[in-house]
Protein backbone atom coordinates (compact mmCIF):
# COMPACT_ATOMS: atom_id res chain seq x y z
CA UNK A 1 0.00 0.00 0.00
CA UNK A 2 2.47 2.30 1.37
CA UNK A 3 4.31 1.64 -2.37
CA UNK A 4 1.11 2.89 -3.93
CA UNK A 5 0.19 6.09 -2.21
CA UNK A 6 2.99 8.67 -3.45
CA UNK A 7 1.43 8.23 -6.93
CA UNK A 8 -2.18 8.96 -5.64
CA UNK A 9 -3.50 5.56 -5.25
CA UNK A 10 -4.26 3.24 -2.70
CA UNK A 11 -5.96 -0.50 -2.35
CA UNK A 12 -9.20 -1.77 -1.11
CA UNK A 13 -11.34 -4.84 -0.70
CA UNK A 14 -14.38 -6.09 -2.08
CA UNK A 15 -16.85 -7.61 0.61
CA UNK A 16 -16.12 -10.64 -1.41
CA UNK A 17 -12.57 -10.59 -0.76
CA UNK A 18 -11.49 -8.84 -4.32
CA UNK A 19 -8.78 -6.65 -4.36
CA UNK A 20 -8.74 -3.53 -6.88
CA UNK A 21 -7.62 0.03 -6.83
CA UNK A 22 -8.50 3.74 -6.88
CA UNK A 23 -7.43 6.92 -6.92
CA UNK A 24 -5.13 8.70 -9.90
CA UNK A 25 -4.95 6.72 -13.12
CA UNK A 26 -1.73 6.24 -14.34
CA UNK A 27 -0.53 8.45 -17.06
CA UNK A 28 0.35 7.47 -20.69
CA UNK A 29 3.84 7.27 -21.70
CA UNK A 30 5.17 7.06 -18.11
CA UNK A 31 7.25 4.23 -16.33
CA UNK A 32 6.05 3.46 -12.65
CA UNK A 33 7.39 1.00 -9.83
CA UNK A 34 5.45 -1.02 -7.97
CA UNK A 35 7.71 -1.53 -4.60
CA UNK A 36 7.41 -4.50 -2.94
CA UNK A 37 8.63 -6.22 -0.07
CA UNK A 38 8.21 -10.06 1.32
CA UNK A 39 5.89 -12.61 -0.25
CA UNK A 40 2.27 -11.59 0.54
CA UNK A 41 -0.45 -12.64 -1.90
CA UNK A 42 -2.20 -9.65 -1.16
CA UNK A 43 0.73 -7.25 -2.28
CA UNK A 44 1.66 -9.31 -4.75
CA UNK A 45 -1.97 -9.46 -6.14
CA UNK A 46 -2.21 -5.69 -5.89
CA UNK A 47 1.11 -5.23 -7.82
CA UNK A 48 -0.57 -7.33 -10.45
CA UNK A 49 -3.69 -4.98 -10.99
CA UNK A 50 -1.74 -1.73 -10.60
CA UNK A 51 0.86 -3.22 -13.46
CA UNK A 52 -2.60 -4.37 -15.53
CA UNK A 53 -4.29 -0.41 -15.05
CA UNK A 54 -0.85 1.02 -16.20
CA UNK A 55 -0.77 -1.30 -19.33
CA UNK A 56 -4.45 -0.18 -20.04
CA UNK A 57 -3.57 2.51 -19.71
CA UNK A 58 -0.38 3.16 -21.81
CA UNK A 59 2.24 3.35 -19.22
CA UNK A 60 4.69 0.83 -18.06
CA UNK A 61 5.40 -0.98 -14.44
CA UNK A 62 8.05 -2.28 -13.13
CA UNK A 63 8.36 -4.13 -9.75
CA UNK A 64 10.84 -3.99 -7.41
CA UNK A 65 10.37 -6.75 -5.42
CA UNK A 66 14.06 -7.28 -3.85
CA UNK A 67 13.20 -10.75 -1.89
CA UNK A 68 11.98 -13.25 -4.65
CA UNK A 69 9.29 -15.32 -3.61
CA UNK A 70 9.26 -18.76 -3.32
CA UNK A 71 13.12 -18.84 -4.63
CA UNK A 72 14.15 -21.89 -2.51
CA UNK A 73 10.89 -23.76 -4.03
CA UNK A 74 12.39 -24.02 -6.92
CA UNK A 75 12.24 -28.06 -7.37
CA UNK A 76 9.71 -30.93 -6.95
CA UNK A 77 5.96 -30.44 -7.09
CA UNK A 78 4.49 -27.98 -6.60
CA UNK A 79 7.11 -25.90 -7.91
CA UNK A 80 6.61 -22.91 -5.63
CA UNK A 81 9.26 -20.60 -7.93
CA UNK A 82 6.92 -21.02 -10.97
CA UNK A 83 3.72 -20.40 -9.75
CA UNK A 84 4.75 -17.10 -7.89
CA UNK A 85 6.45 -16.12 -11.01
CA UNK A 86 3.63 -16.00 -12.66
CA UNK A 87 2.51 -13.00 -10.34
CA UNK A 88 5.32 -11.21 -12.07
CA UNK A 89 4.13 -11.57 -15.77
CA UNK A 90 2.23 -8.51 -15.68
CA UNK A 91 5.66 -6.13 -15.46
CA UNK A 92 6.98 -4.48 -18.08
CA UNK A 93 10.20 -5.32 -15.98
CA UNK A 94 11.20 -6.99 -12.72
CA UNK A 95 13.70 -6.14 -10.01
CA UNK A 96 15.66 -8.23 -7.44
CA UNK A 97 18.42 -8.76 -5.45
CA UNK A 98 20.42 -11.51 -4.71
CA UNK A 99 17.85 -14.21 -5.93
CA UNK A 100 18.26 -17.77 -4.20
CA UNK A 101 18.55 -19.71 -7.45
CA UNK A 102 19.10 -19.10 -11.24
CA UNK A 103 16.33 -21.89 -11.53
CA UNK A 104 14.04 -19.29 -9.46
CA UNK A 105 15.15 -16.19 -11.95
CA UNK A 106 13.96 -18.04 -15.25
CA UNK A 107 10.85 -19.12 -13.63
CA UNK A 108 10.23 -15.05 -14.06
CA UNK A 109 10.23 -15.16 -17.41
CA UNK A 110 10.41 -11.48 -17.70
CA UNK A 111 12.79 -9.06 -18.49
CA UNK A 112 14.86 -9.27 -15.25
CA UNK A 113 17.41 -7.09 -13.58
CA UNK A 114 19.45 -8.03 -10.56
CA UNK A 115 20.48 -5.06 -8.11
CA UNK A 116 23.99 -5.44 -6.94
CA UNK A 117 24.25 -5.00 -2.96
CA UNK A 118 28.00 -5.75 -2.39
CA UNK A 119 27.81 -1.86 -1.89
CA UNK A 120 25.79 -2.12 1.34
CA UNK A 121 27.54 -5.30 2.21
CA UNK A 122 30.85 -3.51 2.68
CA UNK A 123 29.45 -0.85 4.69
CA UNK A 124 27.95 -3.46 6.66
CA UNK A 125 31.68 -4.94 6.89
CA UNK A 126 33.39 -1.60 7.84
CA UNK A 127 31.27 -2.10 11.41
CA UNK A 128 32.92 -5.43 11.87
CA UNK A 129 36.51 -5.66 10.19
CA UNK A 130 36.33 -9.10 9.41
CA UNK A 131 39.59 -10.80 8.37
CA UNK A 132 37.98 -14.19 7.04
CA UNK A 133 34.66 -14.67 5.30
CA UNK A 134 32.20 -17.75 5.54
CA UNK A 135 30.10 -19.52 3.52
CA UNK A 136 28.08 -21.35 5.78
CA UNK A 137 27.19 -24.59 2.87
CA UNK A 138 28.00 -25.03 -0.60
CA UNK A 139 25.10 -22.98 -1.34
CA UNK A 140 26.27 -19.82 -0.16
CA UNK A 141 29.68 -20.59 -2.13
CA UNK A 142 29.12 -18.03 -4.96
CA UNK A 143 27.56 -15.18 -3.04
CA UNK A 144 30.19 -15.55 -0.23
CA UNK A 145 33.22 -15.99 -2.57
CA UNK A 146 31.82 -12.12 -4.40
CA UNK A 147 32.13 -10.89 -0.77
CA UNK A 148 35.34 -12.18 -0.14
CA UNK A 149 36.62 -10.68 -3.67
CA UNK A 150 35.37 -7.80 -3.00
CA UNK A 151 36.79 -7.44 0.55
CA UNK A 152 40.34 -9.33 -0.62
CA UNK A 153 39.24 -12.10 2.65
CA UNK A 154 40.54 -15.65 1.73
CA UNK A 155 37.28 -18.01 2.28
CA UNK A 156 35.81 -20.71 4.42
CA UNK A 157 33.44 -22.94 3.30
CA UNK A 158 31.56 -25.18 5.88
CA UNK A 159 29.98 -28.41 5.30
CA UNK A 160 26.79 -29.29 5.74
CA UNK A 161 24.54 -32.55 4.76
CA UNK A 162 20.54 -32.39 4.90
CA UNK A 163 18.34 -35.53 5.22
CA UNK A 164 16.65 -35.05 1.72
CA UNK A 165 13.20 -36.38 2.74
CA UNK A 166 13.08 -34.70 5.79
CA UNK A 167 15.32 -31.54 4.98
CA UNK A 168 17.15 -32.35 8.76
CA UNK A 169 20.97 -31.66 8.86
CA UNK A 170 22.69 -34.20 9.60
CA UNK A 171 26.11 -33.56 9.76
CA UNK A 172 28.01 -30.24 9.73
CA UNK A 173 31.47 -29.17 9.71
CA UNK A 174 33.58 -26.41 9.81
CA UNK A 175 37.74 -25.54 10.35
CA UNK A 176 38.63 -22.16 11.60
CA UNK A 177 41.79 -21.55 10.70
CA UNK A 178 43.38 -18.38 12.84
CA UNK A 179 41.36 -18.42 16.56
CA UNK A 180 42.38 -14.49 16.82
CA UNK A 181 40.08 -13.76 13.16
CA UNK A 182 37.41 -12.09 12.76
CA UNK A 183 35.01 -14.50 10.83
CA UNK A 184 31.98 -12.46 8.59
CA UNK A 185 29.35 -15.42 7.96
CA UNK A 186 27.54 -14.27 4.56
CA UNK A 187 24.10 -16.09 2.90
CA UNK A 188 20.88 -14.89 1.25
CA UNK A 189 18.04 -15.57 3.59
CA UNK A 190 17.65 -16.12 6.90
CA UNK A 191 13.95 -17.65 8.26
CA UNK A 192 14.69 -19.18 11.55
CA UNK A 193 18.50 -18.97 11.61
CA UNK A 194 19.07 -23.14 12.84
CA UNK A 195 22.73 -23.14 10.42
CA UNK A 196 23.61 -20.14 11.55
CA UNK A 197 23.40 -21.03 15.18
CA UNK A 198 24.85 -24.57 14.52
CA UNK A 199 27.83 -22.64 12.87
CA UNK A 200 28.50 -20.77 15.67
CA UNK A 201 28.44 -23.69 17.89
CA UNK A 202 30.42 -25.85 15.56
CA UNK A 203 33.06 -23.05 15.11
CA UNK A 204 33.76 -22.70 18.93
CA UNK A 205 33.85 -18.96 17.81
CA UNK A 206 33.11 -16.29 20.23
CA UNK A 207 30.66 -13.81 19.78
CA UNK A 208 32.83 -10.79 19.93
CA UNK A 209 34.78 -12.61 16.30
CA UNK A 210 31.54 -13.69 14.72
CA UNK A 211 29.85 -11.27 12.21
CA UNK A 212 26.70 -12.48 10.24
CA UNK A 213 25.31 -10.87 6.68
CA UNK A 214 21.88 -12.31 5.30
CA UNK A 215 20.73 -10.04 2.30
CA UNK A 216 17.10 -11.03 3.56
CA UNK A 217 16.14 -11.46 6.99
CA UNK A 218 12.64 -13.67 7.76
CA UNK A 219 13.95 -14.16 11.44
CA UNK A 220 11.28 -16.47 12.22
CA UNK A 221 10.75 -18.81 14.87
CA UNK A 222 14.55 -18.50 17.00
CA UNK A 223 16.06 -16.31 15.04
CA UNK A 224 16.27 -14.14 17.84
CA UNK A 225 18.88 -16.51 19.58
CA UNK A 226 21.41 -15.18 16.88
CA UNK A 227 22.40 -12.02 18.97
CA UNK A 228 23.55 -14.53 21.41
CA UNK A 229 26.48 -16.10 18.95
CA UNK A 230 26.85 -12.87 16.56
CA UNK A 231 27.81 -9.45 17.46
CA UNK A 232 26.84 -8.14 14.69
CA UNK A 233 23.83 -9.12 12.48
CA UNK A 234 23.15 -7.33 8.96
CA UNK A 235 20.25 -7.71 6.63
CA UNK A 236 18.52 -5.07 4.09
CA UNK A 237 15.02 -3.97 4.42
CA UNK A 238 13.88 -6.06 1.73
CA UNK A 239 11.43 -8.45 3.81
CA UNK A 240 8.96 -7.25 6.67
CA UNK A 241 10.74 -9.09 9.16
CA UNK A 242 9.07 -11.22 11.79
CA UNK A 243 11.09 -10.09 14.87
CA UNK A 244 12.56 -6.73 13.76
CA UNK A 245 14.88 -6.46 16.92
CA UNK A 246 17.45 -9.36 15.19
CA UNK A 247 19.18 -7.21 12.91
CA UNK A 248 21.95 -4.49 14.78
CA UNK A 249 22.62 -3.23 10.92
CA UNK A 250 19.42 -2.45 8.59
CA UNK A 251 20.82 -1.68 4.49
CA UNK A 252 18.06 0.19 2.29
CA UNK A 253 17.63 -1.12 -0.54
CA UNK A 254 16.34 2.07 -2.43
CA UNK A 255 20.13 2.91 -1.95
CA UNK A 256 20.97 0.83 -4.51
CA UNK A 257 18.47 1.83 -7.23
């Protein structure tokens, strides 16, 4: 809603339920952003008929929805990825950052434009002075290993198996290799933070050498228990957090438009 107003319009609902719009049309010729943040149906539904009454109207729309939703449901059946990407068909182009998957960005199937954050991941890093960067599994490898390029920090790469039925971890590993560092743990989401604390207690690290950056922060569920192991805990705004007292740093991502 709040992404609506400053062009004069604003949502409502139907008794039945329906969703639609008033207020200032959209004007011909003109490019408008629909801003939004986390995975709600609602706002995502909203999006949808404000992108349709721009395209009737001949303007364009293009969302900037930084958190992807459904990214990490980008497998099996239901595919999760697909069927919210088809919320995002009615853009004339889509904005995210740091998507979970490159399955999850082709599920889109729209012009698509990735924000780079390193920016506010730096200035996130200038709090801490880390001297070694993790990537807490294999599947924070990439995004951790830009981090560490960026900040010229050899890497660390933990190991960690999940039950695949059951999605469990069963085993995890790490090495710290100098017990005076300063260790920067770096992944894309976190929802209830369970590898994050298991890396901390796994590590041996204390919390005065433990940094963690999450580019979108759920913090669901426990999540809370990460100011315990971390001294420092950065995210950007890009999700309506759960429990909004996790985070010590807050990045905004209109910064890096």
């Amino acid at each position: 809603d709040s992404a609506l107003r400053p062009c004069g319009v604003e949502k409502f609902q139907f008794p039945g339920g329906e969703w639609s719009l008033r207020g200032t049309a959209p004007e011909q010729n003109r490019t408008y952003y629909a801003d939004i943040r986390g995975a709600s149906t609602d706002d995502l539904v909203c999006g949808m008929l404000f992108a349709d009454w721009c395209s009737r109207r001949g303007a364009k729309c293009t969302a900037l929805i930084p958190y992807l939703p459904a990214a990490r449901a980008d497998r099996g059946a239901p595919r999760g990825a697909s069927v919210y990407g088809e919320f995002l068909q009615a853009y004339h182009e889509v904005l995210v950052i740091d998507p979970h998957s490159d399955k999850a960005v082709r599920e889109v199937r729209r012009p698509l434009r990735i924000i780079d954050h390193l920016p506010i991941v730096c200035e996130f890093e200038r709090l801490f002075a880390a001297t070694h960067v993790i990537a807490p599994d294999h599947g924070a490898v990439d995004r951790a290993s830009r981090v560490a390029d960026m900040l010229g920090k050899p890497l660390i790469v933990a190991e960690k198996t999940r039950d695949p039925e059951t999605g469990a971890i069963l085993s995890y590993k790490i090495e710290i290799p100098d017990d005076n560092g300063r260790y920067l743990v770096v992944d894309d989401i976190c929802d209830g933070g369970g590898t994050f604390r298991l890396l901390a207690e796994r590590s041996g690290l204390p919390k005065s050498q433990s940094a963690l950056w999450i580019t979108h922060g759920i913090f669901s569920g426990k999540a809370k228990d990460l100011r315990e192991h971390y001294s420092h805990v950065g995210c950007l705004d890009s999700f309506p957090s759960l429990d909004t007292t996790v985070p010590t740093f807050l990045g905004r991502t209109l910064e890096l438009l």
